[in-house]
N, C-alpha and C. Protein backbone atom coordinates (compact mmCIF):
# COMPACT_ATOMS: atom_id res chain seq x y z
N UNK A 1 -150.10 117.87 65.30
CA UNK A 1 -149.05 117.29 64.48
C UNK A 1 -147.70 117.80 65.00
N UNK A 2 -146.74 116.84 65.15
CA UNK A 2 -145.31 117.46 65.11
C UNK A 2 -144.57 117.92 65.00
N UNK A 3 -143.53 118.85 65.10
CA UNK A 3 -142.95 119.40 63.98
C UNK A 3 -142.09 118.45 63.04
N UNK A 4 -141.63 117.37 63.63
CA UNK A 4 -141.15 116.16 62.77
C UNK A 4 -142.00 115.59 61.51
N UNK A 5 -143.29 115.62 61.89
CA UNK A 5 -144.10 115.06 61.37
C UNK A 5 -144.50 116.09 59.94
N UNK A 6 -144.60 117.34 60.40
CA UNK A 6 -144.61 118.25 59.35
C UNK A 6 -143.71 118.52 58.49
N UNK A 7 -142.25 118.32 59.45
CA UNK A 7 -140.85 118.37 58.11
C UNK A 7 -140.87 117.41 57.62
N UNK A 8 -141.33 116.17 57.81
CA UNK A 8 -140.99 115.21 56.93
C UNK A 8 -142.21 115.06 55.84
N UNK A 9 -142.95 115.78 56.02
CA UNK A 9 -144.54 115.97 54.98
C UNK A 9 -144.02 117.33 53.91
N UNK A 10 -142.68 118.09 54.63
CA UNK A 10 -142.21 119.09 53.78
C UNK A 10 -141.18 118.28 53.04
N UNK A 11 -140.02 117.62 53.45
CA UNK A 11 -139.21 116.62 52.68
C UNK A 11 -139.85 116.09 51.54
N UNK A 12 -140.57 115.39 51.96
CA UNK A 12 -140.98 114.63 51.11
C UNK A 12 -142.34 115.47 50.03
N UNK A 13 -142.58 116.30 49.78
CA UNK A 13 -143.27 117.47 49.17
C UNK A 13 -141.83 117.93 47.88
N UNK A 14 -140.82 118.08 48.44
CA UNK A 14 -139.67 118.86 47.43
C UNK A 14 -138.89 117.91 47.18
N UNK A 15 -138.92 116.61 47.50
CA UNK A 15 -138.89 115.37 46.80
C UNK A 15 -139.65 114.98 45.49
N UNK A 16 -140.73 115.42 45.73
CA UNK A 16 -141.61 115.20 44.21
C UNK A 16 -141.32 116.39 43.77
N UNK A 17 -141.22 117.17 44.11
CA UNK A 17 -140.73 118.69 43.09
C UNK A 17 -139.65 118.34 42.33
N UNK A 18 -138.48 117.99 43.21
CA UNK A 18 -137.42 117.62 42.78
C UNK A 18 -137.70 116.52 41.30
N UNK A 19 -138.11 115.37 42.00
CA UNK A 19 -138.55 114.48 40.74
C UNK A 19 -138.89 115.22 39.52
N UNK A 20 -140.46 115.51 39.69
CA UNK A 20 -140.90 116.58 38.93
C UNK A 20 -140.13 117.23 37.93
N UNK A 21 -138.85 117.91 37.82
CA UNK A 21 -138.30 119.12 37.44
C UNK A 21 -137.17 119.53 38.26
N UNK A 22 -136.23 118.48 38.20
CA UNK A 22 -134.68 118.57 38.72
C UNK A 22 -133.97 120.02 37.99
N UNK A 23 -134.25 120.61 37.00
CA UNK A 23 -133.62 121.66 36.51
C UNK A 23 -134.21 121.85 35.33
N UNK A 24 -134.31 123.27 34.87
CA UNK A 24 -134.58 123.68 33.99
C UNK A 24 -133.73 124.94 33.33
N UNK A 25 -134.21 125.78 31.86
CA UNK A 25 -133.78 126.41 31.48
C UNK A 25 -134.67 127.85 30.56
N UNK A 26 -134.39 128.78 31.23
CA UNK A 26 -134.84 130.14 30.89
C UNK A 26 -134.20 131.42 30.36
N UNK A 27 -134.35 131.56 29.19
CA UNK A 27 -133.53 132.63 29.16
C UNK A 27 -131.97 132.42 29.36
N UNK A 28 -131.44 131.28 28.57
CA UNK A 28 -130.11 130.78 28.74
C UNK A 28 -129.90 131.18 30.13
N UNK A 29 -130.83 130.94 31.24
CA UNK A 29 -130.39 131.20 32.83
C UNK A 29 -130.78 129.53 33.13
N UNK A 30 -130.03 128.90 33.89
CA UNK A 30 -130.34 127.21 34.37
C UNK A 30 -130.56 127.51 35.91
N UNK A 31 -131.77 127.17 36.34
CA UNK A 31 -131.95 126.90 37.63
C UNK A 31 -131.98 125.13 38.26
N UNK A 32 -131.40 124.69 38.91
CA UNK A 32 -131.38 123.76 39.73
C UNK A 32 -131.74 123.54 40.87
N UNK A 33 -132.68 122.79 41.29
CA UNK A 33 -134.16 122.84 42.60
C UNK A 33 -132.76 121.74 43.13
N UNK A 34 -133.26 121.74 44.76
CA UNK A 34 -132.28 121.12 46.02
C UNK A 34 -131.85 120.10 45.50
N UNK A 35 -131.15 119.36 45.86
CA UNK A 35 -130.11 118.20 45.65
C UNK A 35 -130.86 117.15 46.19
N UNK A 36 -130.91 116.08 45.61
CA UNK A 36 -131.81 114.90 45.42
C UNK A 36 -131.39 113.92 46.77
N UNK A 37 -129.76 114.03 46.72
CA UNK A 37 -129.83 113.17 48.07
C UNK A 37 -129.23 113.57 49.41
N UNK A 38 -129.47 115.19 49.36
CA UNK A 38 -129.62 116.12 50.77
C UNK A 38 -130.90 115.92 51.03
N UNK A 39 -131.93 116.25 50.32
CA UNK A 39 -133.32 116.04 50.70
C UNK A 39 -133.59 114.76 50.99
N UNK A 40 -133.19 113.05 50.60
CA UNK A 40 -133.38 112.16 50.93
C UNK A 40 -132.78 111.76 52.39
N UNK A 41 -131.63 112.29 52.81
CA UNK A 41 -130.80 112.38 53.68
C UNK A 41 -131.96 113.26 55.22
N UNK A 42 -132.14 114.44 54.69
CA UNK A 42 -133.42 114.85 55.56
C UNK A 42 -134.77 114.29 55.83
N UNK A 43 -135.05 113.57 54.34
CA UNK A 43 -136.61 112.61 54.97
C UNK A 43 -136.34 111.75 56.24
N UNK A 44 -135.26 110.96 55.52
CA UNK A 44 -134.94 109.61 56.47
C UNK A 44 -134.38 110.34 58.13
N UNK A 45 -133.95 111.32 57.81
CA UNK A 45 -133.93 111.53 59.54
C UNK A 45 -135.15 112.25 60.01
N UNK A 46 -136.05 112.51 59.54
CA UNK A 46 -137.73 112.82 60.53
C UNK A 46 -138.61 111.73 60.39
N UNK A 47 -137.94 110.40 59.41
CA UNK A 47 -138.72 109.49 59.32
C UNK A 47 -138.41 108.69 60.25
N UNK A 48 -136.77 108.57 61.26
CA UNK A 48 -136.78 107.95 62.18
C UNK A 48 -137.19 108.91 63.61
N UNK A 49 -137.17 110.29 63.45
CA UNK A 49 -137.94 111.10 64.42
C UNK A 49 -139.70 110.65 64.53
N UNK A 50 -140.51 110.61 63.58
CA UNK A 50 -141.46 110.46 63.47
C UNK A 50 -141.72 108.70 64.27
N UNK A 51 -141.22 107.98 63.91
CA UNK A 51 -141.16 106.75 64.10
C UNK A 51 -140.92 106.43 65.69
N UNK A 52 -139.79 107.08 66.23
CA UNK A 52 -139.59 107.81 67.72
C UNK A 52 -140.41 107.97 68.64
N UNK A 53 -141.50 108.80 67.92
CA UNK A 53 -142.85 109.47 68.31
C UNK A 53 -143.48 108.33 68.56
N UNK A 54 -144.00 107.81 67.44
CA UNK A 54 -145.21 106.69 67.31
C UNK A 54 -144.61 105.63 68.47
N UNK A 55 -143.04 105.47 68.85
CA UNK A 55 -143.27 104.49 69.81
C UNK A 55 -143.32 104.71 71.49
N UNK A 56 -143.66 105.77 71.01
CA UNK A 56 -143.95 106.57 72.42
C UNK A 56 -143.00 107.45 73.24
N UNK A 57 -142.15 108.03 72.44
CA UNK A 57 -141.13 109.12 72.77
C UNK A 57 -141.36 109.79 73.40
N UNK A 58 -141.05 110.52 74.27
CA UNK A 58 -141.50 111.93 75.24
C UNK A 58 -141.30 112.85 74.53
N UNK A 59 -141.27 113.77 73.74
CA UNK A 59 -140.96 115.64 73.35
C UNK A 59 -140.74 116.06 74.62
N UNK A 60 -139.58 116.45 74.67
CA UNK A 60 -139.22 117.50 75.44
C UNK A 60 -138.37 118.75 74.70
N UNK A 61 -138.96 119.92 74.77
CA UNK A 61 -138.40 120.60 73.30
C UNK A 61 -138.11 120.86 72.39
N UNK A 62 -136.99 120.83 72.11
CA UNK A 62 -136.77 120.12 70.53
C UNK A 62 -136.17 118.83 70.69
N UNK A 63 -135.84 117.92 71.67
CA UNK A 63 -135.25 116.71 71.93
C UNK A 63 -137.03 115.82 72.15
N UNK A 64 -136.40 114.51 71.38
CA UNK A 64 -137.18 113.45 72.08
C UNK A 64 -136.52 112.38 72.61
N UNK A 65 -137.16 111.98 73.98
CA UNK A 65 -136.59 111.06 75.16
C UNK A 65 -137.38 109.80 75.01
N UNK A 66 -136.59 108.76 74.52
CA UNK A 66 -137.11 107.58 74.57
C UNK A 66 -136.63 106.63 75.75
N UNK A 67 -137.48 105.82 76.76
CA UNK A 67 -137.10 105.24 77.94
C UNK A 67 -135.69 104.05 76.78
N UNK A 68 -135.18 103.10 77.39
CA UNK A 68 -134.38 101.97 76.77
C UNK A 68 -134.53 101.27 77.92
């Protein structure tokens, strides 16, 4: 598996967290889980990394080389 492929299986993991339980409250202390559309902002870019891949991208490091 990718590492694209894995961040975007992590994105989208604290996406439903997020859903889940955007904020709560303890002990008059308020915690607030990541920001709804930083994390959407991060899916959609390993979802066009991932997509990259599948059309046959090269990995070369952390760059992928697609012919044009």
């Amino acid at each position: 598996m990718s590492v694209a492929t894995t961040l975007l299986a992590k994105y989208e993991e604290a996406i439903l967290a997020v859903l889940d339980a955007q904020s709560y409250t303890i002990n008059n202390r308020s915690v607030t889980l990541a920001d709804l559309s930083d994390l959407e902002k991060g899916r959609d870019k390993y979802k066009r990394e991932v997509s990259k891949e599948a059309r046959g991208g090269m990995k070369v490091g952390a760059f992928t080389c697609v012919d044009k």
